[in-house]
PDB file of N, CA and C in Angstrom:
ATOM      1  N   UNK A   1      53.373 -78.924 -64.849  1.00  0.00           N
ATOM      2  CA  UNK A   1      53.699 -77.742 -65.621  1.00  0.00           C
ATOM      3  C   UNK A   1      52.770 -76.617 -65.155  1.00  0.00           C
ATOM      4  N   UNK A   2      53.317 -75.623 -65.176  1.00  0.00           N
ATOM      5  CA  UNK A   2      52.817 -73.949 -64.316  1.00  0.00           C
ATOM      6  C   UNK A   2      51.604 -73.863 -65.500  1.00  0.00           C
ATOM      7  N   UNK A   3      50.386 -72.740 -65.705  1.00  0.00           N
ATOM      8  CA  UNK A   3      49.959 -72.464 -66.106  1.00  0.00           C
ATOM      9  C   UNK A   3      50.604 -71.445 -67.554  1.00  0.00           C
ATOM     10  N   UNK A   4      51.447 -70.442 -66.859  1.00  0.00           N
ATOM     11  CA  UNK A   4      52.273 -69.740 -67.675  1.00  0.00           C
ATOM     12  C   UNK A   4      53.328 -70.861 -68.439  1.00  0.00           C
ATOM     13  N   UNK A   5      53.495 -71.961 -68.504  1.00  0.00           N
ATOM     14  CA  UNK A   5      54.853 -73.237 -69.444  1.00  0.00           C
ATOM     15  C   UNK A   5      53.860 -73.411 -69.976  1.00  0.00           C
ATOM     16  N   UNK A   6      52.050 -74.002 -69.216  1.00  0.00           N
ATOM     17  CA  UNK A   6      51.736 -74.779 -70.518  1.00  0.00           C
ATOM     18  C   UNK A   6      51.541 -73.378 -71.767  1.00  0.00           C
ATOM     19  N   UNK A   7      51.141 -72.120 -71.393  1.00  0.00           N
ATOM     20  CA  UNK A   7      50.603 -71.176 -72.105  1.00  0.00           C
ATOM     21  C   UNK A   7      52.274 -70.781 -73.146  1.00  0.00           C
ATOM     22  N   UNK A   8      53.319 -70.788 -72.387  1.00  0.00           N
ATOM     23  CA  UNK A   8      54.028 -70.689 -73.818  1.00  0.00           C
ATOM     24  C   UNK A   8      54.712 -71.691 -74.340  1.00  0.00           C
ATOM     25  N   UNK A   9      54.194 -72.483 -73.985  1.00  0.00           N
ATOM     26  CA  UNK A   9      54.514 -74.588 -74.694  1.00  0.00           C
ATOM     27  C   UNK A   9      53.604 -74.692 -75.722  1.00  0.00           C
ATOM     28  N   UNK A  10      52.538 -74.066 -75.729  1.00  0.00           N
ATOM     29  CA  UNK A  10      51.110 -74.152 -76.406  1.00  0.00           C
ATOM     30  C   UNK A  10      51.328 -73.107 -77.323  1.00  0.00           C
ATOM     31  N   UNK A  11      51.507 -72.200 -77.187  1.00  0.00           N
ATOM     32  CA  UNK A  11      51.605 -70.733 -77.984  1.00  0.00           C
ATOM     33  C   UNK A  11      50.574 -69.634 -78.215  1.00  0.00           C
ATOM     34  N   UNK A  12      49.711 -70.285 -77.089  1.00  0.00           N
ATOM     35  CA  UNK A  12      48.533 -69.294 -77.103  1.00  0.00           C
ATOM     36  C   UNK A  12      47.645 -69.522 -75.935  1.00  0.00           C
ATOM     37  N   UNK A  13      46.540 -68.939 -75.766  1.00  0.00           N
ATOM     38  CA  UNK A  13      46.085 -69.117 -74.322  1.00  0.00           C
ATOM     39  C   UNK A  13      44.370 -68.309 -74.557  1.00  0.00           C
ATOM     40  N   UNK A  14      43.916 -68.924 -73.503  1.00  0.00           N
ATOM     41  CA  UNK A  14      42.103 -69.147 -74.055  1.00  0.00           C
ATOM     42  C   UNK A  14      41.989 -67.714 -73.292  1.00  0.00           C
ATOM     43  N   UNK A  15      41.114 -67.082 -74.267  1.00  0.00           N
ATOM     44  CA  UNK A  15      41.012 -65.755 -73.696  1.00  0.00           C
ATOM     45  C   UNK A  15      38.947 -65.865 -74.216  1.00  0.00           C
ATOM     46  N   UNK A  16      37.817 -65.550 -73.141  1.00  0.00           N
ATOM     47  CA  UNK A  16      36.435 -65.074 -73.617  1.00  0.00           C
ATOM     48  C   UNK A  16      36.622 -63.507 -73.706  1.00  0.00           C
ATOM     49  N   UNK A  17      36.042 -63.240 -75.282  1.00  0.00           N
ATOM     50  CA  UNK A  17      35.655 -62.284 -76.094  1.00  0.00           C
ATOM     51  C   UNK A  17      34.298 -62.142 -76.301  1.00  0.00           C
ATOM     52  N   UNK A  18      33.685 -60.720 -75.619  1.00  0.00           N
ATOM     53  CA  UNK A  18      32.444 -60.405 -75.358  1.00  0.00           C
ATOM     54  C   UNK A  18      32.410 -59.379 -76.635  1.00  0.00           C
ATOM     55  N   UNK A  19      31.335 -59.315 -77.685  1.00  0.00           N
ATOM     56  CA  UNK A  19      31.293 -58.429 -78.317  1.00  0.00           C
ATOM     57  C   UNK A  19      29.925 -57.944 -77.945  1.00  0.00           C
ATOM     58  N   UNK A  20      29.556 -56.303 -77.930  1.00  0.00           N
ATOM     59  CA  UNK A  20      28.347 -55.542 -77.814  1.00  0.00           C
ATOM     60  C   UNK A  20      28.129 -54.660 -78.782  1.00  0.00           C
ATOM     61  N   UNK A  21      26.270 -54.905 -78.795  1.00  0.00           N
ATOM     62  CA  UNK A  21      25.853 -53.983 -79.530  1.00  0.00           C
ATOM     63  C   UNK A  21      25.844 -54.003 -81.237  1.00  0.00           C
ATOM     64  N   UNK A  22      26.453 -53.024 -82.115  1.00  0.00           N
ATOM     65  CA  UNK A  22      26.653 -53.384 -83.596  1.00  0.00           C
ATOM     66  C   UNK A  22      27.657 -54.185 -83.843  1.00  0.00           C
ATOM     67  N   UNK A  23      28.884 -54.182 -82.848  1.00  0.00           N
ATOM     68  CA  UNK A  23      29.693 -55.023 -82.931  1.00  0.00           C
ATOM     69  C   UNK A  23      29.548 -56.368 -82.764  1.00  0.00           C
ATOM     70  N   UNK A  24      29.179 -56.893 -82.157  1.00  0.00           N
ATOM     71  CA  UNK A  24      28.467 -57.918 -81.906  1.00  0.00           C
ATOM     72  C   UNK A  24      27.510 -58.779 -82.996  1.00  0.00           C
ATOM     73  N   UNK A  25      26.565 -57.983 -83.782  1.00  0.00           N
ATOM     74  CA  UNK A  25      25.865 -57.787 -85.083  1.00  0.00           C
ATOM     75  C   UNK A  25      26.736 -58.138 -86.184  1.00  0.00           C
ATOM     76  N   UNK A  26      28.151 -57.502 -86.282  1.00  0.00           N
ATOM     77  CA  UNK A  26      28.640 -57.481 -87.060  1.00  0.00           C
ATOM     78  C   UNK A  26      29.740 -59.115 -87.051  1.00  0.00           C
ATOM     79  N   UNK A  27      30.074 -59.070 -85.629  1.00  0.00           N
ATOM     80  CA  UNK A  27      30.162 -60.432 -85.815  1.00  0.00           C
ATOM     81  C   UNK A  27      29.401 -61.592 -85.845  1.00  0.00           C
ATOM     82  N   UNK A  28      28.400 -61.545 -85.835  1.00  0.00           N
ATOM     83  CA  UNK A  28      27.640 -62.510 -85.596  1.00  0.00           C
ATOM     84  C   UNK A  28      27.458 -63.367 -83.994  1.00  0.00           C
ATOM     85  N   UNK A  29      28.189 -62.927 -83.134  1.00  0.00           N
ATOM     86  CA  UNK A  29      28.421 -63.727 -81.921  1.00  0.00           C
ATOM     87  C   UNK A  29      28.183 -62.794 -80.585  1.00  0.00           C
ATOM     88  N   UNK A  30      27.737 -63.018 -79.712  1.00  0.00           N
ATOM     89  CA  UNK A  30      27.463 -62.183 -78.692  1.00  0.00           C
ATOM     90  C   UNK A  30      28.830 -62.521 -78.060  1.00  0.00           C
ATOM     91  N   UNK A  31      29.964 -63.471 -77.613  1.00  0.00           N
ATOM     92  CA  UNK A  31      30.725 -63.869 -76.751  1.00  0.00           C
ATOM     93  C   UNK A  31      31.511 -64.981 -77.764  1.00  0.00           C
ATOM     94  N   UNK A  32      32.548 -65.582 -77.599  1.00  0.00           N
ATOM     95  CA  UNK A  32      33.288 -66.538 -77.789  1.00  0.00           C
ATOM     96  C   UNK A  32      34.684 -66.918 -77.316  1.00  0.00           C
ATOM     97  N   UNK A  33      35.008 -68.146 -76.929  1.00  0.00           N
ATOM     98  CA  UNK A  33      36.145 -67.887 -76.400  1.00  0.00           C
ATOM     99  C   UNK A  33      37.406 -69.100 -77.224  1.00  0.00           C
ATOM    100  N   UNK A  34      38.529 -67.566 -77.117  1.00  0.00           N
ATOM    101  CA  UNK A  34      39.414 -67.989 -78.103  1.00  0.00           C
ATOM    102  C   UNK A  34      40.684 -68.208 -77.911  1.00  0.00           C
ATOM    103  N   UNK A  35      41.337 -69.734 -78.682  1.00  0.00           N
ATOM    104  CA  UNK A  35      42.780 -69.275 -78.103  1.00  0.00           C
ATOM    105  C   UNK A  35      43.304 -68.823 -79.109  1.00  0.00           C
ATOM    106  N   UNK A  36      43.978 -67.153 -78.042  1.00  0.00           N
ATOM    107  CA  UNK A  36      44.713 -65.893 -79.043  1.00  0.00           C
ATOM    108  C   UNK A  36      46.113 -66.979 -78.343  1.00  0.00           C
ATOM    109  N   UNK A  37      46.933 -66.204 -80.076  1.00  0.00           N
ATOM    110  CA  UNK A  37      48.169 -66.104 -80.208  1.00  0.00           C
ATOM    111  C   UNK A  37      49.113 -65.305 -78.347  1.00  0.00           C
ATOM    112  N   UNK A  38      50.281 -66.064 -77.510  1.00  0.00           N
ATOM    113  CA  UNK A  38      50.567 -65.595 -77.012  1.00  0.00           C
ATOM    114  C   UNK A  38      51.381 -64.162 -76.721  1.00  0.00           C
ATOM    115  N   UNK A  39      51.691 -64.169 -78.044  1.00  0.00           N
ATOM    116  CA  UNK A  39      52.571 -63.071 -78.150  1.00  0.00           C
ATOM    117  C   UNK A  39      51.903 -61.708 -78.760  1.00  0.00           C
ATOM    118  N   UNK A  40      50.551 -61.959 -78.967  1.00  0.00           N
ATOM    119  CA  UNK A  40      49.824 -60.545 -79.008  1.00  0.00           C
ATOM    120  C   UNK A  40      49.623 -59.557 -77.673  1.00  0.00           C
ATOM    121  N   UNK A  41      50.536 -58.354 -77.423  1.00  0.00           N
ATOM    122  CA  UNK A  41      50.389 -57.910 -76.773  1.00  0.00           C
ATOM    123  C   UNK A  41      49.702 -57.083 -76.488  1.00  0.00           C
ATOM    124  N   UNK A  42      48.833 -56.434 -77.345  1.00  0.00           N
ATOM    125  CA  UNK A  42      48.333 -54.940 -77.063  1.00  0.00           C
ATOM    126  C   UNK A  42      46.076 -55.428 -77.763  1.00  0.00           C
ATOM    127  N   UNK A  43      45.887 -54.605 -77.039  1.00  0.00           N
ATOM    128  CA  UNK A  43      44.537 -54.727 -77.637  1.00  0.00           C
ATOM    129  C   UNK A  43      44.456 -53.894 -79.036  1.00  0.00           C
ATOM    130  N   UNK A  44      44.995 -53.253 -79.583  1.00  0.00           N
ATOM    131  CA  UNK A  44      45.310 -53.199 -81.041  1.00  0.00           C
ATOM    132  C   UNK A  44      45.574 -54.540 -81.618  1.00  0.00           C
ATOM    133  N   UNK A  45      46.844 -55.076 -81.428  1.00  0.00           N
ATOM    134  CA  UNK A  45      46.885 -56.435 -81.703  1.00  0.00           C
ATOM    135  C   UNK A  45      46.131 -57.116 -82.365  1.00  0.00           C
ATOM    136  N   UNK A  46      45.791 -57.600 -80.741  1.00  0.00           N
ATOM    137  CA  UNK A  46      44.209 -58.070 -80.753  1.00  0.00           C
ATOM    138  C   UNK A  46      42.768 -57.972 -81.948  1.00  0.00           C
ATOM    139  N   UNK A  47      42.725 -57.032 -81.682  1.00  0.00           N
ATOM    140  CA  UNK A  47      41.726 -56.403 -82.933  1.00  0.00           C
ATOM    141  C   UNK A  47      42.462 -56.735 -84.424  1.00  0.00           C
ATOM    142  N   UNK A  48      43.843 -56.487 -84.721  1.00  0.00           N
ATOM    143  CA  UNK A  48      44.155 -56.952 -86.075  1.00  0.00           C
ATOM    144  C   UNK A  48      44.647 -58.209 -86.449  1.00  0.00           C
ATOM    145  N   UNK A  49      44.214 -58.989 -85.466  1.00  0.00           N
ATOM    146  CA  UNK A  49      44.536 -60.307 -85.643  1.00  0.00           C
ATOM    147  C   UNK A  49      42.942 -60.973 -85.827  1.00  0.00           C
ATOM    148  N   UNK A  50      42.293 -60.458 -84.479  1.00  0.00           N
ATOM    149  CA  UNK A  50      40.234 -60.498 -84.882  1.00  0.00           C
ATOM    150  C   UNK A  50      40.352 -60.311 -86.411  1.00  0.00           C
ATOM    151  N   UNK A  51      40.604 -59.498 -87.129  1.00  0.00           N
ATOM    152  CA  UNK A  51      40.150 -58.705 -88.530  1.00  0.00           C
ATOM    153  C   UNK A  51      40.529 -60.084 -89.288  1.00  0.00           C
ATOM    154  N   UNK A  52      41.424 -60.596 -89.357  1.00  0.00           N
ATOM    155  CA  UNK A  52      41.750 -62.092 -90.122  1.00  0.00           C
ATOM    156  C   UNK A  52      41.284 -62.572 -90.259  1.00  0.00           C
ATOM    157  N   UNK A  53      39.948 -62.864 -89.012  1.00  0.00           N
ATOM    158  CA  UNK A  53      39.379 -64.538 -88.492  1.00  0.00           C
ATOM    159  C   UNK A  53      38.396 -64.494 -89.795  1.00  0.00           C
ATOM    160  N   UNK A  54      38.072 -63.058 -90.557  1.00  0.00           N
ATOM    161  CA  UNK A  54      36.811 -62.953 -91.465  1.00  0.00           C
ATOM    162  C   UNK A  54      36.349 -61.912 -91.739  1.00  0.00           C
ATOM    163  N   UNK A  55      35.233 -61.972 -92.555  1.00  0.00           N
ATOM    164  CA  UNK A  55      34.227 -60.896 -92.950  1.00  0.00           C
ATOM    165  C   UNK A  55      33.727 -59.827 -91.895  1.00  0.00           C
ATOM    166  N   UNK A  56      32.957 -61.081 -90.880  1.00  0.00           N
ATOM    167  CA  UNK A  56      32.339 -60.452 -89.877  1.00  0.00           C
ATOM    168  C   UNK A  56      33.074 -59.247 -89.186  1.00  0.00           C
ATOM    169  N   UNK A  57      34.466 -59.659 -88.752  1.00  0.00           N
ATOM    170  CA  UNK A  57      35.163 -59.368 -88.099  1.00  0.00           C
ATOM    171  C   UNK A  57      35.697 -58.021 -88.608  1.00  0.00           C
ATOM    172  N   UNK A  58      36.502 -58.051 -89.895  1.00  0.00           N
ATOM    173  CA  UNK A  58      36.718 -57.084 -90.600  1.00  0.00           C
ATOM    174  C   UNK A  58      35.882 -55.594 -90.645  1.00  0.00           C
ATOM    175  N   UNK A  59      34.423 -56.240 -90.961  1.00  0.00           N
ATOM    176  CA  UNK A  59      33.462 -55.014 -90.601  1.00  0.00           C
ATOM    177  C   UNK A  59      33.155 -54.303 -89.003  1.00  0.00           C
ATOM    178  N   UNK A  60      33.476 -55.776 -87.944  1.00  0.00           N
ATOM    179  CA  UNK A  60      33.025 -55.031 -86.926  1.00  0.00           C
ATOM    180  C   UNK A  60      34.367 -54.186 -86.614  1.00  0.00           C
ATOM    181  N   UNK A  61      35.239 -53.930 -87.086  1.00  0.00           N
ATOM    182  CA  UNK A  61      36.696 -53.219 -86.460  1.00  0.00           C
ATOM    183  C   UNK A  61      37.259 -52.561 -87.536  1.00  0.00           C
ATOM    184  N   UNK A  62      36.512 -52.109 -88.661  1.00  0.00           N
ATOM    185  CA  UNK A  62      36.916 -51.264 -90.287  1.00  0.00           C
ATOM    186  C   UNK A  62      37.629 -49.934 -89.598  1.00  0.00           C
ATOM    187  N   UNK A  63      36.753 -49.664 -88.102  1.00  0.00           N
ATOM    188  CA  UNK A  63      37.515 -48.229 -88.114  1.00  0.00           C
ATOM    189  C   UNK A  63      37.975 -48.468 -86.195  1.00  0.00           C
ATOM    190  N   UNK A  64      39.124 -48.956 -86.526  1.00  0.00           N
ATOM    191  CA  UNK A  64      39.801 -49.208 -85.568  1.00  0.00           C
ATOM    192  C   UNK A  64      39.448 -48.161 -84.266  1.00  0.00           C
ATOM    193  N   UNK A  65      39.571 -47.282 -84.396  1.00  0.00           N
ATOM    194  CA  UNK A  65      39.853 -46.193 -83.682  1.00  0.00           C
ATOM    195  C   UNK A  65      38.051 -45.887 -82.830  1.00  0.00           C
ATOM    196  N   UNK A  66      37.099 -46.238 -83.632  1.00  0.00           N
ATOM    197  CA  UNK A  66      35.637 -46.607 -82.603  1.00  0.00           C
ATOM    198  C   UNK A  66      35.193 -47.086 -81.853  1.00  0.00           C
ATOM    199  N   UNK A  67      35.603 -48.243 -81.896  1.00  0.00           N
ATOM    200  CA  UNK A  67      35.678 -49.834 -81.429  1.00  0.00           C
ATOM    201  C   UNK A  67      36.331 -49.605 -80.008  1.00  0.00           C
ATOM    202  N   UNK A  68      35.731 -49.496 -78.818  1.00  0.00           N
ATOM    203  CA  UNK A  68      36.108 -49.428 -77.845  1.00  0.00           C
ATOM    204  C   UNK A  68      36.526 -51.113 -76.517  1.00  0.00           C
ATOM    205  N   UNK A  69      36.911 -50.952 -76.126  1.00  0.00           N
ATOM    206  CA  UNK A  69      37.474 -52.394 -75.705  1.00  0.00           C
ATOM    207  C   UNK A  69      37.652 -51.908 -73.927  1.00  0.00           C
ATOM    208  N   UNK A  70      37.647 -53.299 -73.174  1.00  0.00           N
ATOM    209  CA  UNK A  70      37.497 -53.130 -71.903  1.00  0.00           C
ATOM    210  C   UNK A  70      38.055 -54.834 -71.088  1.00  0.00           C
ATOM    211  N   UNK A  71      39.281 -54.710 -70.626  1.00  0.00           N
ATOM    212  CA  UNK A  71      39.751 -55.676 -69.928  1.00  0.00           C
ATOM    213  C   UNK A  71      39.444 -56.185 -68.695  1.00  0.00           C
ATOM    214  N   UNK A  72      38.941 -57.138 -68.265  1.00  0.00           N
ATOM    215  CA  UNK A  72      38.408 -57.889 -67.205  1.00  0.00           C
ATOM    216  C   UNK A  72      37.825 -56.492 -66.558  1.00  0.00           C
ATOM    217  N   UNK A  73      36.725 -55.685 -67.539  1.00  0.00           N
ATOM    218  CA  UNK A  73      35.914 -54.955 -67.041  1.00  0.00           C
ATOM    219  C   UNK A  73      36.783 -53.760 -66.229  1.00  0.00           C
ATOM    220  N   UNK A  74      37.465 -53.404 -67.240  1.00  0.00           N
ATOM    221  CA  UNK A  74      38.153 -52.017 -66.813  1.00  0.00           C
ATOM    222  C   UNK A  74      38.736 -51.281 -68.168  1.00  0.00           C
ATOM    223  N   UNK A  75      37.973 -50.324 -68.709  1.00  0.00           N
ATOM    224  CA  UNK A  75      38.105 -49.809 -69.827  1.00  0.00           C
ATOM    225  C   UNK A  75      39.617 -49.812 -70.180  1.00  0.00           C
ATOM    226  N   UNK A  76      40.148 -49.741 -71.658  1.00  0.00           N
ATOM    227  CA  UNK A  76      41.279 -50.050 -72.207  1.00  0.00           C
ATOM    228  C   UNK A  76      41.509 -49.110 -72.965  1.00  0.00           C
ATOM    229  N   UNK A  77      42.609 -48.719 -73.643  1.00  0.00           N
ATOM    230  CA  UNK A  77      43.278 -47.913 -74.749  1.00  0.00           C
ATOM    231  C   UNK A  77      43.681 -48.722 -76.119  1.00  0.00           C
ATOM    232  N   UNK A  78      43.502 -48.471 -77.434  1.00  0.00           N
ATOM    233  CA  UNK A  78      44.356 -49.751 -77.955  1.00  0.00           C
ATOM    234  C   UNK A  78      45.774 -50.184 -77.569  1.00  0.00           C
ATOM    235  N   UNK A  79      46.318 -49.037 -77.157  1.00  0.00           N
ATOM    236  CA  UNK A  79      47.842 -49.807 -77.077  1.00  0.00           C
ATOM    237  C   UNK A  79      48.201 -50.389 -75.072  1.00  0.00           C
ATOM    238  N   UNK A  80      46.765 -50.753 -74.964  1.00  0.00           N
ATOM    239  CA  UNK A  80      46.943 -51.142 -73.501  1.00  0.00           C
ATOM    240  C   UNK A  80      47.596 -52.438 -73.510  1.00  0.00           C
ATOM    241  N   UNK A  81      47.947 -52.890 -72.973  1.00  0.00           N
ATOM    242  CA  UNK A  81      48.819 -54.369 -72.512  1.00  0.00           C
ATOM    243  C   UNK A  81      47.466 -55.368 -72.279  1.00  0.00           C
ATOM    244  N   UNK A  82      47.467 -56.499 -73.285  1.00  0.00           N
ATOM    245  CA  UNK A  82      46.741 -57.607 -72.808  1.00  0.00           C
ATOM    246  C   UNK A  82      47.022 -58.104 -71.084  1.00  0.00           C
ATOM    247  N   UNK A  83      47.968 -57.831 -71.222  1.00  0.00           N
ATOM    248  CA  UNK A  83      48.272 -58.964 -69.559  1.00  0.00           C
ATOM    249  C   UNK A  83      48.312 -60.209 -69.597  1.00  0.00           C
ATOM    250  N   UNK A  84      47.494 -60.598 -68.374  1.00  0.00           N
ATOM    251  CA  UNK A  84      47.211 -61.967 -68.269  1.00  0.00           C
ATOM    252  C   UNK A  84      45.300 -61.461 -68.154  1.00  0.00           C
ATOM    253  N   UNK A  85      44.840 -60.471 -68.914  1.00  0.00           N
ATOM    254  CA  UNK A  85      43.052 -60.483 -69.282  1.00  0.00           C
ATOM    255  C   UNK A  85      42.730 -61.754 -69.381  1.00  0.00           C
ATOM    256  N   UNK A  86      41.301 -62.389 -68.562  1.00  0.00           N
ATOM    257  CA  UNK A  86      40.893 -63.406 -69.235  1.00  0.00           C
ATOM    258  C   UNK A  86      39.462 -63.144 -70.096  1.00  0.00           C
ATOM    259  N   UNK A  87      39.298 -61.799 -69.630  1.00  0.00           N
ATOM    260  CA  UNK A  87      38.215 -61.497 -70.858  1.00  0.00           C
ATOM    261  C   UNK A  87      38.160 -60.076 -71.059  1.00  0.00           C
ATOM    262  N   UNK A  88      37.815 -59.832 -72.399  1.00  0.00           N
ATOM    263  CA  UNK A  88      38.066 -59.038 -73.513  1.00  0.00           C
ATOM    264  C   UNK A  88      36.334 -58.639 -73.825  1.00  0.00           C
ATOM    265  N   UNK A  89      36.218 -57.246 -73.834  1.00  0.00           N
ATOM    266  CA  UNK A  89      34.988 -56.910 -74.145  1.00  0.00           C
ATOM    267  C   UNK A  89      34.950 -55.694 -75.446  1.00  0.00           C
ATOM    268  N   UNK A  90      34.339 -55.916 -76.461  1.00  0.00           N
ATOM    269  CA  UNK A  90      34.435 -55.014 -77.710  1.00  0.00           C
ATOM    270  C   UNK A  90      32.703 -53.863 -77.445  1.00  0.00           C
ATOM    271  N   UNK A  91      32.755 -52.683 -77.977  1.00  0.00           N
ATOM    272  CA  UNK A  91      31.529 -52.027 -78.228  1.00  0.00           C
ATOM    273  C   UNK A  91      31.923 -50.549 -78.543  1.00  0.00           C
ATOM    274  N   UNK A  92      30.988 -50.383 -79.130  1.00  0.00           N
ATOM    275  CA  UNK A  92      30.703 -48.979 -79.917  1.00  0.00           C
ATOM    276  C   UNK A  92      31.015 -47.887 -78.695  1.00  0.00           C
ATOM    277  N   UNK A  93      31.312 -46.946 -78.968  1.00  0.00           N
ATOM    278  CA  UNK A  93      31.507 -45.756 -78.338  1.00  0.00           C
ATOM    279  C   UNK A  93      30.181 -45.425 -77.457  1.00  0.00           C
ATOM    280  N   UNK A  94      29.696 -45.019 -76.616  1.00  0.00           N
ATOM    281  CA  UNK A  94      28.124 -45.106 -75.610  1.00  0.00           C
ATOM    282  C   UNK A  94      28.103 -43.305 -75.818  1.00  0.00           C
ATOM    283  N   UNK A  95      26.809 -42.845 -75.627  1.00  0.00           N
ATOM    284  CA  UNK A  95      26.495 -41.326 -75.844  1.00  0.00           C
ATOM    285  C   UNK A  95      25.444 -41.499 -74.540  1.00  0.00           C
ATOM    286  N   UNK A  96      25.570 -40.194 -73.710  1.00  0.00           N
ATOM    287  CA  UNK A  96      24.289 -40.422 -72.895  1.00  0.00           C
ATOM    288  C   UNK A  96      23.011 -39.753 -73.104  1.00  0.00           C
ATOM    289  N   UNK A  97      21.753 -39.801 -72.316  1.00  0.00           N
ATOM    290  CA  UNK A  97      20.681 -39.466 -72.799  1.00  0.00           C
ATOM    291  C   UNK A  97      19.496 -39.545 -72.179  1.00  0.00           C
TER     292      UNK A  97
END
Protein backbone atom coordinates (compact mmCIF):
# COMPACT_ATOMS: atom_id res chain seq x y z
CA UNK A 1 0.00 0.00 0.00
CA UNK A 2 1.28 3.67 -1.32
CA UNK A 3 1.92 6.03 1.43
CA UNK A 4 -1.00 8.32 0.24
CA UNK A 5 -3.83 4.60 0.67
CA UNK A 6 -2.29 4.01 3.91
CA UNK A 7 -2.86 7.96 4.81
CA UNK A 8 -6.52 7.86 3.57
CA UNK A 9 -7.21 4.12 4.89
CA UNK A 10 -6.06 5.59 8.24
CA UNK A 11 -7.76 8.98 8.09
CA UNK A 12 -5.07 10.97 9.16
CA UNK A 13 -1.40 11.32 8.83
CA UNK A 14 1.59 12.20 11.32
CA UNK A 15 2.38 15.67 10.90
CA UNK A 16 5.61 17.39 13.73
CA UNK A 17 4.21 20.61 15.22
CA UNK A 18 6.86 23.07 16.36
CA UNK A 19 5.44 25.66 18.66
CA UNK A 20 7.67 29.06 19.51
CA UNK A 21 8.10 31.39 21.96
CA UNK A 22 4.62 32.36 24.07
CA UNK A 23 3.07 29.97 22.01
CA UNK A 24 4.85 27.33 22.90
CA UNK A 25 4.43 28.52 26.81
CA UNK A 26 1.05 28.44 26.23
CA UNK A 27 1.07 25.07 25.14
CA UNK A 28 3.14 23.63 27.23
CA UNK A 29 5.27 21.76 24.49
CA UNK A 30 8.13 23.01 22.49
CA UNK A 31 7.32 20.34 19.41
CA UNK A 32 4.97 17.32 19.12
CA UNK A 33 4.04 15.15 16.60
CA UNK A 34 0.54 14.52 15.61
CA UNK A 35 -1.74 12.49 13.70
CA UNK A 36 -4.00 15.42 12.15
CA UNK A 37 -7.24 14.56 10.70
CA UNK A 38 -6.69 14.03 6.74
CA UNK A 39 -9.08 16.14 5.51
CA UNK A 40 -7.93 19.34 7.27
CA UNK A 41 -6.93 21.43 4.64
CA UNK A 42 -5.89 24.81 5.43
CA UNK A 43 -3.64 25.99 8.32
CA UNK A 44 -6.70 27.76 9.75
CA UNK A 45 -8.05 24.37 10.01
CA UNK A 46 -5.39 23.30 11.59
CA UNK A 47 -5.30 25.80 14.31
CA UNK A 48 -9.19 25.14 15.01
CA UNK A 49 -8.93 21.76 15.35
CA UNK A 50 -5.35 22.49 17.76
CA UNK A 51 -7.99 24.75 19.86
CA UNK A 52 -10.01 21.34 20.79
CA UNK A 53 -7.03 19.32 21.91
CA UNK A 54 -7.43 21.87 25.26
CA UNK A 55 -6.81 24.67 27.47
CA UNK A 56 -3.34 25.11 26.50
CA UNK A 57 -4.14 25.23 23.08
CA UNK A 58 -7.16 27.41 23.16
CA UNK A 59 -5.01 30.17 24.79
CA UNK A 60 -2.10 29.74 22.55
CA UNK A 61 -4.48 30.55 19.28
CA UNK A 62 -7.48 32.91 21.26
CA UNK A 63 -6.57 35.38 18.54
CA UNK A 64 -6.31 33.54 15.51
CA UNK A 65 -5.22 36.16 13.36
CA UNK A 66 -1.46 36.61 15.55
CA UNK A 67 -0.43 33.33 15.58
CA UNK A 68 1.77 33.11 12.70
CA UNK A 69 2.53 29.63 11.09
CA UNK A 70 5.25 28.38 8.64
CA UNK A 71 5.24 25.12 6.44
CA UNK A 72 8.27 22.92 6.05
CA UNK A 73 9.93 26.31 6.83
CA UNK A 74 8.32 28.57 4.38
CA UNK A 75 6.07 31.13 5.91
CA UNK A 76 2.17 30.49 5.49
CA UNK A 77 -1.18 32.43 5.34
CA UNK A 78 -4.08 30.86 7.33
CA UNK A 79 -5.91 29.86 4.40
CA UNK A 80 -2.65 28.28 2.88
CA UNK A 81 -3.05 24.60 1.80
CA UNK A 82 -1.58 22.02 4.26
CA UNK A 83 -0.26 19.89 1.35
CA UNK A 84 1.60 17.07 1.97
CA UNK A 85 3.71 19.63 5.07
CA UNK A 86 5.46 17.32 7.26
CA UNK A 87 6.06 20.02 9.67
CA UNK A 88 4.12 22.79 10.95
CA UNK A 89 5.69 25.66 12.89
CA UNK A 90 3.43 28.11 15.22
CA UNK A 91 4.90 31.75 16.73
CA UNK A 92 4.07 35.11 17.64
CA UNK A 93 4.41 37.80 15.14
CA UNK A 94 8.67 38.83 15.35
CA UNK A 95 9.39 42.89 15.60
CA UNK A 96 12.97 43.86 14.79
CA UNK A 97 15.51 45.62 16.89
Amino acid sequence: MSTTAAIAAAGTRPVRIVYFAWVRERVGLPEETLDIPADLATVAELVRWLKARGEGYQEAFANEAVVRAALDHVHAKPNAPLGNAREIAFFPPMTGG
